[in-house]
N, C-alpha and C. Protein backbone atom coordinates (compact mmCIF):
# COMPACT_ATOMS: atom_id res chain seq x y z
N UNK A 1 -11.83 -43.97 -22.24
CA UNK A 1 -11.46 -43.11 -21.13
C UNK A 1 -10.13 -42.43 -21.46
N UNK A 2 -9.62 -41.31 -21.52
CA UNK A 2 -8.74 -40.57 -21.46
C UNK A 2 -7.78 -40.66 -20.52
N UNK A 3 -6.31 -40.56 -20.76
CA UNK A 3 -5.53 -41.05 -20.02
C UNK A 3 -5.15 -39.20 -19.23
N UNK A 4 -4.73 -39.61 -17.63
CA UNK A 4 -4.41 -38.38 -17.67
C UNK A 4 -2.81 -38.01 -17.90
N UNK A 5 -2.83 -36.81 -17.90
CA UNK A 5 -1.21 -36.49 -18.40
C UNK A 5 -0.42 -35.91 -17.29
N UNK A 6 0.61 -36.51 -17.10
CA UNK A 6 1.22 -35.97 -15.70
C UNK A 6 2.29 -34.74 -15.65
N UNK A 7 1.46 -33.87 -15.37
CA UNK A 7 1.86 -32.22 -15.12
C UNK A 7 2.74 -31.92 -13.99
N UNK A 8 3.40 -32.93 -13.58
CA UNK A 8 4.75 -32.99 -12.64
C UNK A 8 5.98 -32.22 -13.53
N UNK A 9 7.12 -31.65 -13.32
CA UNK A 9 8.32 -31.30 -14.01
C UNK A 9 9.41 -31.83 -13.02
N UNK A 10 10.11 -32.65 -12.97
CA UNK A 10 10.91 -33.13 -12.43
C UNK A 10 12.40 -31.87 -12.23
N UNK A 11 12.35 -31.43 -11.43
CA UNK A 11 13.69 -30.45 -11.45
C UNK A 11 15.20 -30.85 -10.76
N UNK A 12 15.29 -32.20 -10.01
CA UNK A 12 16.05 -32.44 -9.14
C UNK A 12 15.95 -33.20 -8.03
N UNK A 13 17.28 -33.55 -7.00
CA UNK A 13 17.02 -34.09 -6.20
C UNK A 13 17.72 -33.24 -4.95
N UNK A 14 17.12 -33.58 -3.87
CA UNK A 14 17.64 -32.70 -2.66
C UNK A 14 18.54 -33.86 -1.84
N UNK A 15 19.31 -33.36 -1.20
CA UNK A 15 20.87 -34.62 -0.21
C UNK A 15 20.34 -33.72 1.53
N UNK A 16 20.07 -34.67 2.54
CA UNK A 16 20.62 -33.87 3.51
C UNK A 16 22.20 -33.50 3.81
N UNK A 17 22.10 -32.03 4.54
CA UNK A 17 23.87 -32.21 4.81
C UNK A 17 23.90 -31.24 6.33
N UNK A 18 25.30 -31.43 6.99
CA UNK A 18 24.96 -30.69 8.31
C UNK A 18 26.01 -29.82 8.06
N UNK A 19 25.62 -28.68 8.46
CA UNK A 19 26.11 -27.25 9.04
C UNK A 19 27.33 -27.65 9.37
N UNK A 20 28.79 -27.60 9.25
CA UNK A 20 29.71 -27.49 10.10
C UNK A 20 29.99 -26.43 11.11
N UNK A 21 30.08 -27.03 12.34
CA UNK A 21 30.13 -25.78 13.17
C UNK A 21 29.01 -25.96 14.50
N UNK A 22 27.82 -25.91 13.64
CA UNK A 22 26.47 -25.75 14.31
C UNK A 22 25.56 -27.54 14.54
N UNK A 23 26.30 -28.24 13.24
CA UNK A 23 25.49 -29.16 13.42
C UNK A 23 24.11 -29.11 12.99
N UNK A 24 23.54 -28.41 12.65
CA UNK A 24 22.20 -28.11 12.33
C UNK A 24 22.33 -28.42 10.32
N UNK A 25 20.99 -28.85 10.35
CA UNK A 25 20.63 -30.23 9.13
C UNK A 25 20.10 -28.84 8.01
N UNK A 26 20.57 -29.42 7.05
CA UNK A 26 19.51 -28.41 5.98
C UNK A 26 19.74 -29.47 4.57
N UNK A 27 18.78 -29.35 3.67
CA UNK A 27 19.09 -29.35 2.46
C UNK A 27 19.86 -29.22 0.95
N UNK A 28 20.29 -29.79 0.12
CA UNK A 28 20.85 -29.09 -0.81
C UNK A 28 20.84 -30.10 -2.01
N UNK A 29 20.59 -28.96 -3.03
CA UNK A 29 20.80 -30.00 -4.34
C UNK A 29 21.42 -29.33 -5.83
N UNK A 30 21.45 -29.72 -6.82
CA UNK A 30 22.15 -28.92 -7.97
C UNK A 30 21.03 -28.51 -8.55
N UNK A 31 20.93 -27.14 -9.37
CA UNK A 31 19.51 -26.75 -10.23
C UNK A 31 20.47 -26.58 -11.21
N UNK A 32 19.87 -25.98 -12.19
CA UNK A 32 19.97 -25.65 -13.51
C UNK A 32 21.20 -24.69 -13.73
N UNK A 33 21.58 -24.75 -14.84
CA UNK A 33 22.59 -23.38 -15.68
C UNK A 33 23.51 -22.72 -13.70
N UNK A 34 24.00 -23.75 -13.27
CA UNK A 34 25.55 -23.77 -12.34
C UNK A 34 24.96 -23.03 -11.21
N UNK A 35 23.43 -23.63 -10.90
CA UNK A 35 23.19 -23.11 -9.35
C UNK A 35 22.78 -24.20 -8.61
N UNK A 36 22.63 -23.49 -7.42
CA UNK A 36 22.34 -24.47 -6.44
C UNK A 36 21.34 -24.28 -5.48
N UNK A 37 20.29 -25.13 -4.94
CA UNK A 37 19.27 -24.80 -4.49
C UNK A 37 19.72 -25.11 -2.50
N UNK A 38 19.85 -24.49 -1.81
CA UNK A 38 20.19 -24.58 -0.21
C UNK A 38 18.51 -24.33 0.40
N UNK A 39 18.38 -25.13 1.36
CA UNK A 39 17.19 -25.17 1.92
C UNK A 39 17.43 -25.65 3.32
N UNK A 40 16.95 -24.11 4.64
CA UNK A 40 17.19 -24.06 5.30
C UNK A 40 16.16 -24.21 6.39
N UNK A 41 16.13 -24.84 7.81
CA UNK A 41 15.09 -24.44 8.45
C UNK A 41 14.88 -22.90 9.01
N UNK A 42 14.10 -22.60 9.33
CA UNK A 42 13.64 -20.70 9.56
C UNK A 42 13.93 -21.29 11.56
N UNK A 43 14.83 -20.64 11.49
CA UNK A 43 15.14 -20.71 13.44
C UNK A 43 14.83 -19.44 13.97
N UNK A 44 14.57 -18.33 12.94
CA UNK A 44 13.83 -17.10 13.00
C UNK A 44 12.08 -16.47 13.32
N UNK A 45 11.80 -18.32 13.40
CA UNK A 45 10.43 -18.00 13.03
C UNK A 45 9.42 -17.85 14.22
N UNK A 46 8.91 -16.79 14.26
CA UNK A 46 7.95 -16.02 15.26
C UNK A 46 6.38 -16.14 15.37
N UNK A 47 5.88 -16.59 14.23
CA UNK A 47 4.85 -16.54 14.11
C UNK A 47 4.40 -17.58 13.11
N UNK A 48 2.83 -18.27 13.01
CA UNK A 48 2.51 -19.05 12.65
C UNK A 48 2.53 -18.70 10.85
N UNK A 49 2.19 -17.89 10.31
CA UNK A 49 2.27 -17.73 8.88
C UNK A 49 4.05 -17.51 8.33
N UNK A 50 4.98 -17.00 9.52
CA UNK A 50 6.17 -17.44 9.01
C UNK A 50 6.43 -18.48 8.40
N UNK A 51 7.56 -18.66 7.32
CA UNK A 51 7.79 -20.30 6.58
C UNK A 51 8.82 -20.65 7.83
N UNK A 52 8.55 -22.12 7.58
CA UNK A 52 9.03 -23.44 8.51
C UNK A 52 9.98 -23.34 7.63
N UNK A 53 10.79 -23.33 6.08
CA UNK A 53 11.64 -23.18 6.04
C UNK A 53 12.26 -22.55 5.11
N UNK A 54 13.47 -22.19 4.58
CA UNK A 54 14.08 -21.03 3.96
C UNK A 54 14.86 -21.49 2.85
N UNK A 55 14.62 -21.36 1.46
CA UNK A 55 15.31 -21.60 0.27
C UNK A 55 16.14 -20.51 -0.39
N UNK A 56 17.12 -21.18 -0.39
CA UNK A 56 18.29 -19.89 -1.54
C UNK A 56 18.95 -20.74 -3.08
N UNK A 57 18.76 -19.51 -3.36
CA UNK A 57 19.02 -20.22 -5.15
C UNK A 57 20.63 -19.44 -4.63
N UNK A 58 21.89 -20.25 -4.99
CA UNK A 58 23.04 -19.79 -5.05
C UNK A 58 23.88 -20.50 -6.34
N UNK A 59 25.20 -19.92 -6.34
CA UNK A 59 25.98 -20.21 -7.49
C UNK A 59 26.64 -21.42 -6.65
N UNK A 60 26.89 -22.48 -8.11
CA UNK A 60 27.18 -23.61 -7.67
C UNK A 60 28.83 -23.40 -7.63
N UNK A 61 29.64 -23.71 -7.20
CA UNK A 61 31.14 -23.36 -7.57
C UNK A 61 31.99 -24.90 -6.86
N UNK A 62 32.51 -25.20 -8.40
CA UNK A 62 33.65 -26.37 -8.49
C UNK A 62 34.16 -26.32 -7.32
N UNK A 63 34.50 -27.65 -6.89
CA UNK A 63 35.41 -27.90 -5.54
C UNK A 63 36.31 -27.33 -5.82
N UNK A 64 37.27 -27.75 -6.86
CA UNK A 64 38.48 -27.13 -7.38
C UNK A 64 38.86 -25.30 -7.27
N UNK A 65 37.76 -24.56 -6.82
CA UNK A 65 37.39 -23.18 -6.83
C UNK A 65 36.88 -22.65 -5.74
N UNK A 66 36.99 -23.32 -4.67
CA UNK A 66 36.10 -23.10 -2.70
C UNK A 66 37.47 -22.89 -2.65
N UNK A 67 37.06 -21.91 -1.63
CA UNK A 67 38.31 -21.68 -0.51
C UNK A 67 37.90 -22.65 0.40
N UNK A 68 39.14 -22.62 1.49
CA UNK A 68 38.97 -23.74 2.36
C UNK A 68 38.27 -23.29 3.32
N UNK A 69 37.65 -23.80 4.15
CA UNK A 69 36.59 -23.61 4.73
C UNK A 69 36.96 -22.91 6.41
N UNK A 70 38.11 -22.86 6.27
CA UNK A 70 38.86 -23.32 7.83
C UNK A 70 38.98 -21.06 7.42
N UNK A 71 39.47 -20.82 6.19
CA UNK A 71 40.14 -19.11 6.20
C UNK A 71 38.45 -18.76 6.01
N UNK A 72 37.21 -19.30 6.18
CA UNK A 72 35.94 -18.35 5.97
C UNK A 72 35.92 -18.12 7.53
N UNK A 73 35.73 -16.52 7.21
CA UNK A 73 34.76 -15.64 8.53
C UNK A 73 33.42 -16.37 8.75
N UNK A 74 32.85 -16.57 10.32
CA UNK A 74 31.53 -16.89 10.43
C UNK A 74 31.09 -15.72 9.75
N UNK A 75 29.51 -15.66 9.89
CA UNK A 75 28.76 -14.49 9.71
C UNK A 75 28.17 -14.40 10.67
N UNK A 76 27.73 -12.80 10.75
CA UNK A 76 27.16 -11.93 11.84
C UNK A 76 25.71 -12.27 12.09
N UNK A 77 25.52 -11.66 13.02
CA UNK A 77 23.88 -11.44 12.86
C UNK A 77 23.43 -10.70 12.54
N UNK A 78 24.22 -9.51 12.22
CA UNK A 78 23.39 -8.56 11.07
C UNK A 78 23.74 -9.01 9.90
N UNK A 79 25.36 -9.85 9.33
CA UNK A 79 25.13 -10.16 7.94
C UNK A 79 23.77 -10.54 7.92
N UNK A 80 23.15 -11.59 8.50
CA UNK A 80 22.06 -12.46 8.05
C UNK A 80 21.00 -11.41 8.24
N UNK A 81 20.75 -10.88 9.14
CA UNK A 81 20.06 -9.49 8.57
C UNK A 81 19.99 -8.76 7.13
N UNK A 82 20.77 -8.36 7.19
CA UNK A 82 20.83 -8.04 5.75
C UNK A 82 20.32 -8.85 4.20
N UNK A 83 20.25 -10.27 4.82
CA UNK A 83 19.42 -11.08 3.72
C UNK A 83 18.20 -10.51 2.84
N UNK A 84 18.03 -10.40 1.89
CA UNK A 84 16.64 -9.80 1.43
C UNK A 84 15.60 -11.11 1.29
N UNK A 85 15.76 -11.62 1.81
CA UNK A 85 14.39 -13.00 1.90
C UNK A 85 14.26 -13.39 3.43
C-alpha cells in the first residue's frame, strides 16, 4: 500500500490580540521576508457571500522602530474606505 504524502505547507502560527481602543479581537502572526499577516473580523459585512473575515499582508517593523502608539491619529471612515480589499 502506498503511503500518502502530506501536501500541507506549514506557513506559521496566528496569536489572538485586542484592538486597543475598541477592544475588538483579531489575529496576527509573522510571515515570511519581514511581513506580517493581520486578520480581521469584516464588521462591514452585508451580505451572505461577504467574507466573515479580513486578511492584510503588512510590513513587519521592529519594536525598536513603532512610534508610540499614544502620537498615532485614529483612522477615518473614509481612510478605511479607501482600502483596496
Amino acid at each position: 500500500m502506498a503511503e500518502k504524502k502530506d501536501t500541507k505547507l506549514y506557513i506559521g502560527g496566528l496569536y489572538v490580540n485586542t484592538v486597543k481602543g475598541t477592544g475588538k479581537t483579531f489575529l496576527s502572526g509573522r510571515f515570511t521576508f519581514g511581513s506580517k499577516i493581520l486578520i480581521f473580523q469584516n464588521d462591514r459585512k452585508q451580505k451572505n457571500s461577504d467574507p466573515d473575515w479580513q486578511m492584510y499582508l503588512v510590513p513587519a517593523v521592529p519594536k525598536d522602530q513603532r512610534k508610540p502608539t499614544e502620537e498615532a491619529a485614529p483612522r477615518t471612515e473614509q481612510e478605511d474606505d479607501n482600502v483596496p480589499f
